[in-house]
C-alpha atoms as a PDB file:
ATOM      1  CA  UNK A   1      96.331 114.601 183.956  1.00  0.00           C
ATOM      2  CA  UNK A   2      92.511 114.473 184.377  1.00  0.00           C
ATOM      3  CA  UNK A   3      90.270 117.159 182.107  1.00  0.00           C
ATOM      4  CA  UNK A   4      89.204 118.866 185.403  1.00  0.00           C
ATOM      5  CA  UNK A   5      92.832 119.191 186.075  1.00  0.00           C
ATOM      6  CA  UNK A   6      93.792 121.561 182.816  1.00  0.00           C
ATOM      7  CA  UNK A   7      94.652 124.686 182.905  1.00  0.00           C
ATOM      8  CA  UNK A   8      91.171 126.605 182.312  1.00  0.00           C
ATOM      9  CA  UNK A   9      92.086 127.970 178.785  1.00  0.00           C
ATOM     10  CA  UNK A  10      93.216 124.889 177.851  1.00  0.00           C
ATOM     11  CA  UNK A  11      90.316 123.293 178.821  1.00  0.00           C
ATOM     12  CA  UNK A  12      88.377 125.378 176.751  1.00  0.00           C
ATOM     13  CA  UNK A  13      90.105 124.252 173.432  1.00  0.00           C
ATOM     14  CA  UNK A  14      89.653 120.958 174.424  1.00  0.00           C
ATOM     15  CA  UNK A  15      86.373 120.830 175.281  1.00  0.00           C
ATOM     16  CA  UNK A  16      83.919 119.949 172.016  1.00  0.00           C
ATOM     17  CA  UNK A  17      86.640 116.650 172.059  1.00  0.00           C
ATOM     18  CA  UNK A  18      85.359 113.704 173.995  1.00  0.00           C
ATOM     19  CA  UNK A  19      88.594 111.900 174.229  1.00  0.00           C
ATOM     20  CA  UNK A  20      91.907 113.731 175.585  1.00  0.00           C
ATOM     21  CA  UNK A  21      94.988 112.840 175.969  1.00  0.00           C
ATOM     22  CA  UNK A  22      97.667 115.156 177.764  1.00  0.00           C
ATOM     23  CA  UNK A  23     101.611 114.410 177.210  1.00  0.00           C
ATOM     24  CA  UNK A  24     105.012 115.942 178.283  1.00  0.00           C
ATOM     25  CA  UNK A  25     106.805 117.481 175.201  1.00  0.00           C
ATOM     26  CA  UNK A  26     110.167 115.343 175.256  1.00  0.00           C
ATOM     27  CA  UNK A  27     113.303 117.066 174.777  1.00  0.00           C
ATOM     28  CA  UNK A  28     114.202 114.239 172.248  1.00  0.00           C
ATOM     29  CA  UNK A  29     111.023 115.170 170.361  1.00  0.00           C
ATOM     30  CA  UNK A  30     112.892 118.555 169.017  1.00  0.00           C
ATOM     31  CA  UNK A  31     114.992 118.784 166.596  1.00  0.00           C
ATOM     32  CA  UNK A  32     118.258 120.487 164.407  1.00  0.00           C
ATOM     33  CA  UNK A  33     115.889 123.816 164.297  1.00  0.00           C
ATOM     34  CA  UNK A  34     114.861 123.639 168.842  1.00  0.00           C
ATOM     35  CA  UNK A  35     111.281 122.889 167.956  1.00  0.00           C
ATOM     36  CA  UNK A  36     109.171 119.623 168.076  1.00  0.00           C
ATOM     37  CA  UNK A  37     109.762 117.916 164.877  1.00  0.00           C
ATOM     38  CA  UNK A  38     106.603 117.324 162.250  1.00  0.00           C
ATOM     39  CA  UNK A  39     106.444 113.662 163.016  1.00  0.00           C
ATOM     40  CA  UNK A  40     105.730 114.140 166.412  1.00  0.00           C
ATOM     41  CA  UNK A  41     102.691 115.443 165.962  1.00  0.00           C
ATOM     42  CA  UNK A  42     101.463 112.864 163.786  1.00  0.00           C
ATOM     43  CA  UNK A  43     102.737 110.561 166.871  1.00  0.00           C
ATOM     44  CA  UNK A  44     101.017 112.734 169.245  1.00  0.00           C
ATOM     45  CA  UNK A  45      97.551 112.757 167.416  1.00  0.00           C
ATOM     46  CA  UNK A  46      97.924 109.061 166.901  1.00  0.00           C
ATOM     47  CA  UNK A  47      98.717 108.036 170.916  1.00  0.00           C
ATOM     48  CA  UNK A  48      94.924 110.379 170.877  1.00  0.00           C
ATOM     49  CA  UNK A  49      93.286 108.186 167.968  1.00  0.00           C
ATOM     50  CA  UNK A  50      94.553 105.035 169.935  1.00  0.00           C
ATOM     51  CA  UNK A  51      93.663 106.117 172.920  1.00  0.00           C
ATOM     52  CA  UNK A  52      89.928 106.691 171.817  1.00  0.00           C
ATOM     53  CA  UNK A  53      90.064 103.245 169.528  1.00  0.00           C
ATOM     54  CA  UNK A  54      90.613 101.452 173.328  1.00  0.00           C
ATOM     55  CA  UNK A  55      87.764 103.312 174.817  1.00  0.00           C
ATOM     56  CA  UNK A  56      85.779 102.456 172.210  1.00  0.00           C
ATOM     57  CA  UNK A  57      87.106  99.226 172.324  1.00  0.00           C
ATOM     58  CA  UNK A  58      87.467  98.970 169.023  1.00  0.00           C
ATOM     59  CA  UNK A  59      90.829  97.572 169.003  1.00  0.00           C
ATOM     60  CA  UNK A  60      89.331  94.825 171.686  1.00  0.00           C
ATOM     61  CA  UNK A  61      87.065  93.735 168.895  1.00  0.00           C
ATOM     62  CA  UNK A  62      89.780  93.890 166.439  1.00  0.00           C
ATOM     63  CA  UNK A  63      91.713  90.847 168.323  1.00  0.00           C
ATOM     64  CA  UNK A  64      88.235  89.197 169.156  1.00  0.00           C
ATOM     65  CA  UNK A  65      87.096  89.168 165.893  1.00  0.00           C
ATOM     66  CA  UNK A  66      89.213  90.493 163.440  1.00  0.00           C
ATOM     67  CA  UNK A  67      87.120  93.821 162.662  1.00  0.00           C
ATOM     68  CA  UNK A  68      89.275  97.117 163.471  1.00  0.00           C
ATOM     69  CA  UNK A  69      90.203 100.170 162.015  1.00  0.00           C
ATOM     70  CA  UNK A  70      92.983 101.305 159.669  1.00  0.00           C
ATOM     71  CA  UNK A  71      94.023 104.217 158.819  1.00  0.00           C
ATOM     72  CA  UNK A  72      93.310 105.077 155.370  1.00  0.00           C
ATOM     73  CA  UNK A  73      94.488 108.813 154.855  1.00  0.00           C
ATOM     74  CA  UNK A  74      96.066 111.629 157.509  1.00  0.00           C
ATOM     75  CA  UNK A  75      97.140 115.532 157.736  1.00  0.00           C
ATOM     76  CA  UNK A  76      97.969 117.836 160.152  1.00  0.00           C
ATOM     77  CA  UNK A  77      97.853 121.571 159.640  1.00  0.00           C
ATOM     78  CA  UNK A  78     100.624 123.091 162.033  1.00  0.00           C
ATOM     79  CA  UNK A  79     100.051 126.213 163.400  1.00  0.00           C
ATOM     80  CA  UNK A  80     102.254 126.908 166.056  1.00  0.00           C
ATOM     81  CA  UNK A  81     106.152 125.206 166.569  1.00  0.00           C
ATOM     82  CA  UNK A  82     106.286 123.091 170.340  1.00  0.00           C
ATOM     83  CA  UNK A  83     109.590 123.304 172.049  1.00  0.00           C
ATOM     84  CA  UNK A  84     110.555 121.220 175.735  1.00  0.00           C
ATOM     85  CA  UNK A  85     109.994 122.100 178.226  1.00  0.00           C
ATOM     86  CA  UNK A  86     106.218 122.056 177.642  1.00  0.00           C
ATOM     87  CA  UNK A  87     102.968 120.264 178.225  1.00  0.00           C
ATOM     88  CA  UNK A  88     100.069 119.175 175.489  1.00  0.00           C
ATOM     89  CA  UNK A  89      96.687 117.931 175.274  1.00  0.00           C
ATOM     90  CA  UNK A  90      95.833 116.659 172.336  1.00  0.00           C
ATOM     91  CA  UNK A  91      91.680 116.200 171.533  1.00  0.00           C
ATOM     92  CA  UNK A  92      89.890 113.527 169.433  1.00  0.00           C
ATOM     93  CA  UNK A  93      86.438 113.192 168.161  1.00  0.00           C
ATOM     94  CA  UNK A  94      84.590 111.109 164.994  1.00  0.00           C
ATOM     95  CA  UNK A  95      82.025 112.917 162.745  1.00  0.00           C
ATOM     96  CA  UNK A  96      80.936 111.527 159.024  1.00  0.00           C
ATOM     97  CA  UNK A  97      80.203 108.160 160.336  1.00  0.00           C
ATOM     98  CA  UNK A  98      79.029 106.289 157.407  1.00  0.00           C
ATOM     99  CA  UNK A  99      78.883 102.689 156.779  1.00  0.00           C
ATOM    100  CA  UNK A 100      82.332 101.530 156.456  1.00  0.00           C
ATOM    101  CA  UNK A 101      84.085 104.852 157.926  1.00  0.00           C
ATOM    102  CA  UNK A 102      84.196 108.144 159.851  1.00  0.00           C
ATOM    103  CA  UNK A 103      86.462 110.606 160.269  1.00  0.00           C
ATOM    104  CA  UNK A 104      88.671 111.919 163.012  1.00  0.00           C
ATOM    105  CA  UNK A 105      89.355 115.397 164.185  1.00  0.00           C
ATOM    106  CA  UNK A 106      92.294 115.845 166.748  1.00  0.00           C
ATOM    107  CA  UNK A 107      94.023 119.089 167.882  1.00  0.00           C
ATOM    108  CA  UNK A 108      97.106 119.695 169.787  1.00  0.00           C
ATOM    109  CA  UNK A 109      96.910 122.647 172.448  1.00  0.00           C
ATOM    110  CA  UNK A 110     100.221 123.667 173.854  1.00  0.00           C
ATOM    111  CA  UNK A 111      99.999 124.172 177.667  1.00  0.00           C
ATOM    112  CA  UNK A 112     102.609 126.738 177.743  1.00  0.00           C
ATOM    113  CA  UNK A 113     101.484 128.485 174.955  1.00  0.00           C
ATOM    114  CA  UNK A 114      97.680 128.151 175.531  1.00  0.00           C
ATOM    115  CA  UNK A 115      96.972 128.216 172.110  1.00  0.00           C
ATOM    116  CA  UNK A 116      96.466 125.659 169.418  1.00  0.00           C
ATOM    117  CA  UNK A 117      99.574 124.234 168.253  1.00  0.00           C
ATOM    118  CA  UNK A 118      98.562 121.990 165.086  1.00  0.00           C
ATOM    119  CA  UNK A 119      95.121 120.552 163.771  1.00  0.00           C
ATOM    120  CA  UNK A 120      94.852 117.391 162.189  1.00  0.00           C
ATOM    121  CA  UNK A 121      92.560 114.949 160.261  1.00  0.00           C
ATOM    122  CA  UNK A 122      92.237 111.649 159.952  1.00  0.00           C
ATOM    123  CA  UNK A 123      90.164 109.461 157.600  1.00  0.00           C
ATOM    124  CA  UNK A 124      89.650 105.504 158.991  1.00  0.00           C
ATOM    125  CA  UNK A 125      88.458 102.990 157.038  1.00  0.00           C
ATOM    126  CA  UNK A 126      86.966  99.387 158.879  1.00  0.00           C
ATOM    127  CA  UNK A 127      89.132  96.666 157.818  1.00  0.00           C
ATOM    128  CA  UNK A 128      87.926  92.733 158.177  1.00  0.00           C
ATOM    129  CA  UNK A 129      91.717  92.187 159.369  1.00  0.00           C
ATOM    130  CA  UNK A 130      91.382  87.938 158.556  1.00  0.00           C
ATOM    131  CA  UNK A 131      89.477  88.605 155.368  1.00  0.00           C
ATOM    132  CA  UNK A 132      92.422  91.672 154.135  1.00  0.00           C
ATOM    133  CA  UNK A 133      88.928  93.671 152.993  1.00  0.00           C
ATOM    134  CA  UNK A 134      86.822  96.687 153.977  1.00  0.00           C
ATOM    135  CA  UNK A 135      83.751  95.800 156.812  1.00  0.00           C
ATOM    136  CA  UNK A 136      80.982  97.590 157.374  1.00  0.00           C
ATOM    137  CA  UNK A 137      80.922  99.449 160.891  1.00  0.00           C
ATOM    138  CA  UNK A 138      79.603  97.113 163.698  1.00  0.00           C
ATOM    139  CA  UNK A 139      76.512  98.711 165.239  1.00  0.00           C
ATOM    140  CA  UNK A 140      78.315  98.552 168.402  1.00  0.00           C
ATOM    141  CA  UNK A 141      80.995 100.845 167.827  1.00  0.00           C
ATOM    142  CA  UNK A 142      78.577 103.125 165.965  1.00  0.00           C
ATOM    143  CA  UNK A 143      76.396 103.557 169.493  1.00  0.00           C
ATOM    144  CA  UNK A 144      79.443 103.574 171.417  1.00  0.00           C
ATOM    145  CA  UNK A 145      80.950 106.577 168.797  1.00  0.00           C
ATOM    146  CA  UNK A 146      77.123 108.190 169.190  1.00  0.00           C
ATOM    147  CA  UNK A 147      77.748 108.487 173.342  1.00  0.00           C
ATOM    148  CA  UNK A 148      81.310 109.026 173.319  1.00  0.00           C
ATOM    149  CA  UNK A 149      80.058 112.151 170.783  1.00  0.00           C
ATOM    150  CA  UNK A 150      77.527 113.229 172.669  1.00  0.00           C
ATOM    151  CA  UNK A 151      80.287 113.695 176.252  1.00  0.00           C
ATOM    152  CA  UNK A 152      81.975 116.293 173.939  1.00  0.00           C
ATOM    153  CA  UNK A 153      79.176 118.446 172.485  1.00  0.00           C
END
């Protein structure tokens, strides 16, 4: 589902996050207590993260040359339960770029709801992959980030 194609109040929630990802709430992704289970959100949030990584294409450097991200530290502040049948978008965006990191905001917005459903926060770290050590930020992800930031504000 395209951003023009969301539901206007989701939209709004949505909006400040340059990258967004929108997924079907899987019936297998409940569980014993009929709501989406807390690892699904991290998994949600992370097909976000990854999906932003590829735009960047981050990840294509990562197999060029070895320098990628890793994720260094995650959390997710839940604020609504999901349940199937139901729709999500889930937002991502980098602030605190500095030379060897950033940080990731992401939120889930329930479609059915309209509402935010969890926030979460993620802390990546470049990683020289060949080397097994921290690398500082290639300039070209750091413009890329810059424009990709800018789409969202």
């Amino acid at each position: 589902m395209e951003r023009r194609e969301l539901d206007p109040v989701v939209a709004e929630l949505v909006a400040p996050y340059p990258i967004v990802v929108t997924t079907m709430v899987a019936w297998g992704d409940m569980d014993a207590n009929s709501h989406v289970n807390n690892a699904v959100y991290f998994r949600y949030i992370e097909h976000a993260r990854l999906k932003y990584f590829t735009d960047l294409e981050f990840l294509r450097m990562q197999r060029e040359i070895g320098i990628g991200p890793i994720l260094s530290w995650t959390d997710c502040r839940f604020r609504r339960p999901l349940a199937y049948p139901d729709t999500v978008s889930i937002g991502t965006r980098i602030r605190d770029v500095q030379s060897d990191r950033f940080v990731m905001d992401s939120i889930i917005v329930s479609h059915a709801q309209q509402k935010v459903a969890a926030e979460g926060k993620q802390h990546v770290v470049v990683y020289d992959y060949r080397n097994h050590c921290k690398a500082p930020l290639p300039e070209e992800i750091r413009q890329r980030i810059e424009h990709f930031e800018k789409r969202g504000a």
